[in-house]
C-alpha atoms as a PDB file:
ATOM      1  CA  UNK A   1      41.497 138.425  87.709  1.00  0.00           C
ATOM      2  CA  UNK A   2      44.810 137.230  88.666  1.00  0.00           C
ATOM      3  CA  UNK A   3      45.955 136.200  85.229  1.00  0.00           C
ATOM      4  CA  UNK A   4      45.068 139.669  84.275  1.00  0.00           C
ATOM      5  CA  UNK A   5      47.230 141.359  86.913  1.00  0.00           C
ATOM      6  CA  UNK A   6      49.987 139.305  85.892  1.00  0.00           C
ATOM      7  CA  UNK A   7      50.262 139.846  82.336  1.00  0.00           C
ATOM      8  CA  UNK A   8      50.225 143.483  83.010  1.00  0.00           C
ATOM      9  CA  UNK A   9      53.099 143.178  86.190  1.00  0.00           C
ATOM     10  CA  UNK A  10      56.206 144.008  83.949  1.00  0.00           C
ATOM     11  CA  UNK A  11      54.449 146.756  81.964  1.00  0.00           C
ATOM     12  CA  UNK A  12      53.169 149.044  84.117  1.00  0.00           C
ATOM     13  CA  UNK A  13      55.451 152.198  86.362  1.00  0.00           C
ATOM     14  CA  UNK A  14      55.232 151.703  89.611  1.00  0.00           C
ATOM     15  CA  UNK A  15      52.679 154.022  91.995  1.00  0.00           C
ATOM     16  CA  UNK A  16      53.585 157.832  92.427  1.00  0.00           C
ATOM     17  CA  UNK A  17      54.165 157.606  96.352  1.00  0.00           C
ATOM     18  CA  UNK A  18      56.652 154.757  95.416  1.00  0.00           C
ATOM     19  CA  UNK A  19      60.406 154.552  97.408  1.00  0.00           C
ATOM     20  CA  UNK A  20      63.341 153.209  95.812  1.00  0.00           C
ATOM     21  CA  UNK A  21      64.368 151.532  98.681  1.00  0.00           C
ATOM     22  CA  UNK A  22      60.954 148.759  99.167  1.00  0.00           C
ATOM     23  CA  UNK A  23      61.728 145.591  98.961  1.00  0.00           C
ATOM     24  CA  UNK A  24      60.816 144.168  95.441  1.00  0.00           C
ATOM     25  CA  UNK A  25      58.120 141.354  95.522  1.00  0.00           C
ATOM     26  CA  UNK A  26      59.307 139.119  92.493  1.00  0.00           C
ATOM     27  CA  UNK A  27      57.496 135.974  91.480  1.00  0.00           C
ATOM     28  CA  UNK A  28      58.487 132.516  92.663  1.00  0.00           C
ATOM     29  CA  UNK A  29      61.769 130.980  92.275  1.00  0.00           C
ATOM     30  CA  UNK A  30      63.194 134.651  90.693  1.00  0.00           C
ATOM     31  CA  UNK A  31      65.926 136.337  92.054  1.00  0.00           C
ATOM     32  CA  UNK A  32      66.742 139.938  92.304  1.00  0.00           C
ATOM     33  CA  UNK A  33      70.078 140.802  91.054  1.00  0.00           C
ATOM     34  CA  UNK A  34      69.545 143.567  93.787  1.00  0.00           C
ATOM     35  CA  UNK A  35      69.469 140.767  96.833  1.00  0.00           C
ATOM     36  CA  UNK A  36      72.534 140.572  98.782  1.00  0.00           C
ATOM     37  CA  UNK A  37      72.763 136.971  98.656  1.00  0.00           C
ATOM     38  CA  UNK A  38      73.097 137.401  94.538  1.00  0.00           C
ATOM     39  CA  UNK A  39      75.539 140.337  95.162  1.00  0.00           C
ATOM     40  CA  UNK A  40      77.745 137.946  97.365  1.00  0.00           C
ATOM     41  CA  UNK A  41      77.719 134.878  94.948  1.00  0.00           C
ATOM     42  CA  UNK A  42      78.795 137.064  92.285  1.00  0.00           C
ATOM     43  CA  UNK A  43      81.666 139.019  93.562  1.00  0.00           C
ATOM     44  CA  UNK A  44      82.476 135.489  94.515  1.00  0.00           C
ATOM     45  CA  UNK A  45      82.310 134.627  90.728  1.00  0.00           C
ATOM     46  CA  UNK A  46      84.762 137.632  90.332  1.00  0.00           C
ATOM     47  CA  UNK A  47      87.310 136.397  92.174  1.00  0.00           C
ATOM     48  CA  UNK A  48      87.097 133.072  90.143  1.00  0.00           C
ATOM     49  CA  UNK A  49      87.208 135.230  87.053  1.00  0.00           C
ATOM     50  CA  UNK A  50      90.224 136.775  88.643  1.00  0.00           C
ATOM     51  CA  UNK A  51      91.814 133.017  89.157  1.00  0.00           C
ATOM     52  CA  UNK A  52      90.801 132.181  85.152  1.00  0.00           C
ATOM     53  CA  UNK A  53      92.034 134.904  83.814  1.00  0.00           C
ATOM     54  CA  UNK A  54      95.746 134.777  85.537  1.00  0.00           C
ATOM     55  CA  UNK A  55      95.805 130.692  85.773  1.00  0.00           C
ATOM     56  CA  UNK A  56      94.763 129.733  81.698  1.00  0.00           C
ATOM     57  CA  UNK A  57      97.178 131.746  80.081  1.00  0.00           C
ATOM     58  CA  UNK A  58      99.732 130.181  81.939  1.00  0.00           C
ATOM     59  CA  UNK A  59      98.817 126.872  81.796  1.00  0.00           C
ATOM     60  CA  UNK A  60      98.603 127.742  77.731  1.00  0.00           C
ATOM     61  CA  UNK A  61     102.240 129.287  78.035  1.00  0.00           C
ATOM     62  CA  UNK A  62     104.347 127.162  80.806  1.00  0.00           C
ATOM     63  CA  UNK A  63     102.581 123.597  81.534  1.00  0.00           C
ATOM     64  CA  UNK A  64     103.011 120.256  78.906  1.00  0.00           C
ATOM     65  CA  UNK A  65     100.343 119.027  80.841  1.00  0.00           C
ATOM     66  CA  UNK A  66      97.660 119.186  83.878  1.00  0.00           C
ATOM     67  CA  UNK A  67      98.669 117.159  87.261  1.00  0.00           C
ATOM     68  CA  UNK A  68      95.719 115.745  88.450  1.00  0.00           C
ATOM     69  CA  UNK A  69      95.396 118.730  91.599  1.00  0.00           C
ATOM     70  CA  UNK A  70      95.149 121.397  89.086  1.00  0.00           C
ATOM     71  CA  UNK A  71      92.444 119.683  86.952  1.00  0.00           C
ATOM     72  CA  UNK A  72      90.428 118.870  89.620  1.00  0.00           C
ATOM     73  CA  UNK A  73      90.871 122.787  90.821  1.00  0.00           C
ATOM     74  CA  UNK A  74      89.567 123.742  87.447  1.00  0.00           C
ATOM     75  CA  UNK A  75      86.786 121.313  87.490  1.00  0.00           C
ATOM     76  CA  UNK A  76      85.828 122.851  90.881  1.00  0.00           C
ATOM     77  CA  UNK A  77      85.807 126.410  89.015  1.00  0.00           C
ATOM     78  CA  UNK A  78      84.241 125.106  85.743  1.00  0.00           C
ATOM     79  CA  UNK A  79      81.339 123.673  88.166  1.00  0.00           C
ATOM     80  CA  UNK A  80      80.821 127.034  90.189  1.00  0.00           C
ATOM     81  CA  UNK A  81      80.261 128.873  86.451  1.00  0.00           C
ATOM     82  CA  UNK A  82      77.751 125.757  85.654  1.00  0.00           C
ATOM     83  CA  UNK A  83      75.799 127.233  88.592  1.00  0.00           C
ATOM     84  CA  UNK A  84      75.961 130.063  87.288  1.00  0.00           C
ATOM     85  CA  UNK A  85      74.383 129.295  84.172  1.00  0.00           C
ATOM     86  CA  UNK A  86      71.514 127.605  86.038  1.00  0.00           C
ATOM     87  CA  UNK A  87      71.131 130.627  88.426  1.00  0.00           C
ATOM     88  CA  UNK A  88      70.932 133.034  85.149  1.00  0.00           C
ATOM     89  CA  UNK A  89      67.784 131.606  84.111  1.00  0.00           C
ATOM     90  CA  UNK A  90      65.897 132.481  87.020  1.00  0.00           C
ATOM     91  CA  UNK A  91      67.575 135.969  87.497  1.00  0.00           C
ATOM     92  CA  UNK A  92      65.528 139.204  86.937  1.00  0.00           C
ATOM     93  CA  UNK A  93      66.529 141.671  84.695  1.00  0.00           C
ATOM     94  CA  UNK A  94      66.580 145.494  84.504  1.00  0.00           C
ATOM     95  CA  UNK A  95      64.141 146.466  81.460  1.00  0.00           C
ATOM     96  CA  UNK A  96      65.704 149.518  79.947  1.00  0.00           C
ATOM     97  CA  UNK A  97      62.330 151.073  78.437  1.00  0.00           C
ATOM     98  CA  UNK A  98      60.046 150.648  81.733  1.00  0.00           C
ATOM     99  CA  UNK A  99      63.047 150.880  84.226  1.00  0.00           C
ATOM    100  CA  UNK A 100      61.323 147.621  86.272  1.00  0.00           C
ATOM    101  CA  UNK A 101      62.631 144.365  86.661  1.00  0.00           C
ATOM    102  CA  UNK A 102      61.388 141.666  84.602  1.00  0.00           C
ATOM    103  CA  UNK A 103      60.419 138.603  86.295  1.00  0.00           C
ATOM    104  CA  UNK A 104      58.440 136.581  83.708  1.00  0.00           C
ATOM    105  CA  UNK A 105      60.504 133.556  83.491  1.00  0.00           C
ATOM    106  CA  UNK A 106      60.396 133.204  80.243  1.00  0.00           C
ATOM    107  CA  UNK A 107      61.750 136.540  78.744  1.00  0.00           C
ATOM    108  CA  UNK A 108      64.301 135.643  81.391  1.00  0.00           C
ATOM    109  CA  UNK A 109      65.438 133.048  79.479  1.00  0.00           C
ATOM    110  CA  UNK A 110      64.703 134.484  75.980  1.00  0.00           C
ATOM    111  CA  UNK A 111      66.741 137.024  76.552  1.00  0.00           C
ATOM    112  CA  UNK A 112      69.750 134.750  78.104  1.00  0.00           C
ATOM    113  CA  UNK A 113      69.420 132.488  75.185  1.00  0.00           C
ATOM    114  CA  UNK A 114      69.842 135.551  72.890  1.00  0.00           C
ATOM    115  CA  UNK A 115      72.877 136.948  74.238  1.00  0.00           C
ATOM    116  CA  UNK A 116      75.374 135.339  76.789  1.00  0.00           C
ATOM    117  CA  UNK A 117      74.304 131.366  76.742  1.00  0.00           C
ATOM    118  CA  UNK A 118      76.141 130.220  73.588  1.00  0.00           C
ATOM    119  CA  UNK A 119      79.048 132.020  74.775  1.00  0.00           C
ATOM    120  CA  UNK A 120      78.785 131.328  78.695  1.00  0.00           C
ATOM    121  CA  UNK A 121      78.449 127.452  77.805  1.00  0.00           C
ATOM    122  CA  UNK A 122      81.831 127.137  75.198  1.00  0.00           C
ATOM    123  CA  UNK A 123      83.685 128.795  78.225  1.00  0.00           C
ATOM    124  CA  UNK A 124      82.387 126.143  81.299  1.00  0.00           C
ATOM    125  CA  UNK A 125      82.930 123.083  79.228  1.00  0.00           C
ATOM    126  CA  UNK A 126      85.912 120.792  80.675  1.00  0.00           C
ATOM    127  CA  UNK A 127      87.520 120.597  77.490  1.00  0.00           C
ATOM    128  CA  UNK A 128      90.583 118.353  79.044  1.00  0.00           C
ATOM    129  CA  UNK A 129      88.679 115.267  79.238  1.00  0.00           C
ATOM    130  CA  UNK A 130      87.734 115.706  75.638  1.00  0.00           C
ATOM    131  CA  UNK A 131      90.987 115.941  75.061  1.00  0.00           C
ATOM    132  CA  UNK A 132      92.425 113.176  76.761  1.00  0.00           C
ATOM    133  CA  UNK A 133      90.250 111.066  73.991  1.00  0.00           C
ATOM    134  CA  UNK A 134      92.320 111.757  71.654  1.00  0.00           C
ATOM    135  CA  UNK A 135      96.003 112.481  73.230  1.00  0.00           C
ATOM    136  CA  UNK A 136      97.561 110.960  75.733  1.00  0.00           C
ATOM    137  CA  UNK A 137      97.524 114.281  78.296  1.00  0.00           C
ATOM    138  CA  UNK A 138      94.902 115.947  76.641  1.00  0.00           C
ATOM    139  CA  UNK A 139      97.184 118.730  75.918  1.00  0.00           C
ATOM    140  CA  UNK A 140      96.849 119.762  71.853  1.00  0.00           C
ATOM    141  CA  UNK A 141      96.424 122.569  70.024  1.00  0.00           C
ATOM    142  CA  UNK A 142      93.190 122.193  69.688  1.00  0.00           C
ATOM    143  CA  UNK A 143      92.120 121.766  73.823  1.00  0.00           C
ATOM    144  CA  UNK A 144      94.637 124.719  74.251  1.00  0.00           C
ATOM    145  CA  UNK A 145      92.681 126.837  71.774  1.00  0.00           C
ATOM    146  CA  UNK A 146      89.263 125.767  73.402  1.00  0.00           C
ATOM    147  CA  UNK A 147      90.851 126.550  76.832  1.00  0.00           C
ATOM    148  CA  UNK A 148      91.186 129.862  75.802  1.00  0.00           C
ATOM    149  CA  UNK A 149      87.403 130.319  75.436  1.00  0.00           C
ATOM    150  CA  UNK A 150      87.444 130.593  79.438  1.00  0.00           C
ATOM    151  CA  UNK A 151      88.528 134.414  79.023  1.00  0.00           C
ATOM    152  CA  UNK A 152      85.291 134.885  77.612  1.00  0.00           C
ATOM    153  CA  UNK A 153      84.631 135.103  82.142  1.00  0.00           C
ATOM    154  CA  UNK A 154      86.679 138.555  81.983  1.00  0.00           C
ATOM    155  CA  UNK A 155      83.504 140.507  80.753  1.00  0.00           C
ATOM    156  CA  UNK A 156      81.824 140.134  83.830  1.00  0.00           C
ATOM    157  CA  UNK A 157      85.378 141.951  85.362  1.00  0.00           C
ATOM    158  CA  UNK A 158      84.524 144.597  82.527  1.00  0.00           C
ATOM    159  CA  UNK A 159      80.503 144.996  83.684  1.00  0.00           C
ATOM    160  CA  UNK A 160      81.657 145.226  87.440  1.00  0.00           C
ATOM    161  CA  UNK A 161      84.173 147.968  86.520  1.00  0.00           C
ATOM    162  CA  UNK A 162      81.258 149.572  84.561  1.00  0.00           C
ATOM    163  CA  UNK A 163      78.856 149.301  86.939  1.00  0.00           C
ATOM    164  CA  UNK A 164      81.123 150.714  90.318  1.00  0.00           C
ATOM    165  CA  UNK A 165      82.286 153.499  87.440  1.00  0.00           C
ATOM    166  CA  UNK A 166      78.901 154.662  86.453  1.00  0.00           C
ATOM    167  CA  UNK A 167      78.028 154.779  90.396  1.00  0.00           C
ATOM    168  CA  UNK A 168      80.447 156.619  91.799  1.00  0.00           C
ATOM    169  CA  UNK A 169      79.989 158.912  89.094  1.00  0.00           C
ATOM    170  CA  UNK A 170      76.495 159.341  90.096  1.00  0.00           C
ATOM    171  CA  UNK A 171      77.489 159.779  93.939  1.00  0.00           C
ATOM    172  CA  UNK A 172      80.575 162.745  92.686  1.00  0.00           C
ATOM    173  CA  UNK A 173      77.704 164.283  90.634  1.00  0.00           C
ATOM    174  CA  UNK A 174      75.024 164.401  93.451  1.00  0.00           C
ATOM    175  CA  UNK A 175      77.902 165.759  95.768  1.00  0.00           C
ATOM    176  CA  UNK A 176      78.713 167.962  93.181  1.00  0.00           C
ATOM    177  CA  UNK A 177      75.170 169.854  92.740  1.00  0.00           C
ATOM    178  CA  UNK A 178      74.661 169.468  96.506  1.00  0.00           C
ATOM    179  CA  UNK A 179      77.430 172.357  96.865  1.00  0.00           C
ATOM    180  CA  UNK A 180      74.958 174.560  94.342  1.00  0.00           C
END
């Protein structure tokens, strides 16, 4: 009987007498992107995004090559977005038909591997060390090129901006129909 309720968890809308504002009982291991912990770690992320996206181009621009502070800096960075990735897999996700989050671990990841993954990898990848193989500061074209694939972070800058956009639209427009 419990197999049954599970395979019928994601599918079905929640109970008339239902409040937005229960806490959401997600299987094991999953988080809610709702949680606050989540919320903090990723406007944490953000301001790493905000580092990556002012730090890279410059490097690209100004610097021959990396002193060994810097490196280790971005290693530190490239390691938090590593997490990341891990922490993606087990992160519900809004399902835009039913409205509920999805907690079935492995749509979770079907649907990472489908969209972000490829993309989200090429961009945490210490390319520098790969580098350093074949030049003697690891400084080429090519690295400099692959370096650039760390801008691929920004988007999360552009889903935040969405995100606060769309609600405080929401909030005007309930304010706005409140005066009716």
């Amino acid at each position: 009987m419990d197999n049954i309720s599970n395979i019928f968890h994601n599918d079905l809308l929640p109970s008339l007498g239902a409040r937005a504002n229960q806490s959401i009982k997600l299987r094991k291991f999953i988080i809610s992107p709702y949680d606050s912990r989540y919320r903090i770690w990723e406007t944490f992320l953000l301001v790493l995004v905000v580092y990556s996206a002012w730090i890279y181009p410059f490097e690209l621009a100004f610097l021959r090559h990396l002193s060994w502070k810097l490196f280790l800096v971005e290693n530190i960075v490239n390691s938090f977005f590593a997490i990341d990735i891990v922490l993606t897999f087990f992160l519900a996700y809004l399902d835009h038909k039913s409205y509920l989050l999805v907690d079935n671990p492995k749509r979770i990841a079907a649907r990472y591997l489908s969209s972000w993954f490829i993309l989200d990898v090429c961009s945490t990848i210490p390319y520098q060390p790969f580098g350093l193989l074949f030049n003697k500061h690891g400084n080429g074209l090519a690295y400099r090129t692959l370096n650039m694939l760390r801008l691929w972070r920004l988007r999360r800058l552009s889903a935040l901006f969405a995100r606060y956009v769309s609600f405080y639209y929401l909030k005007l427009e309930n304010k706005r129909t409140e005066n009716y």
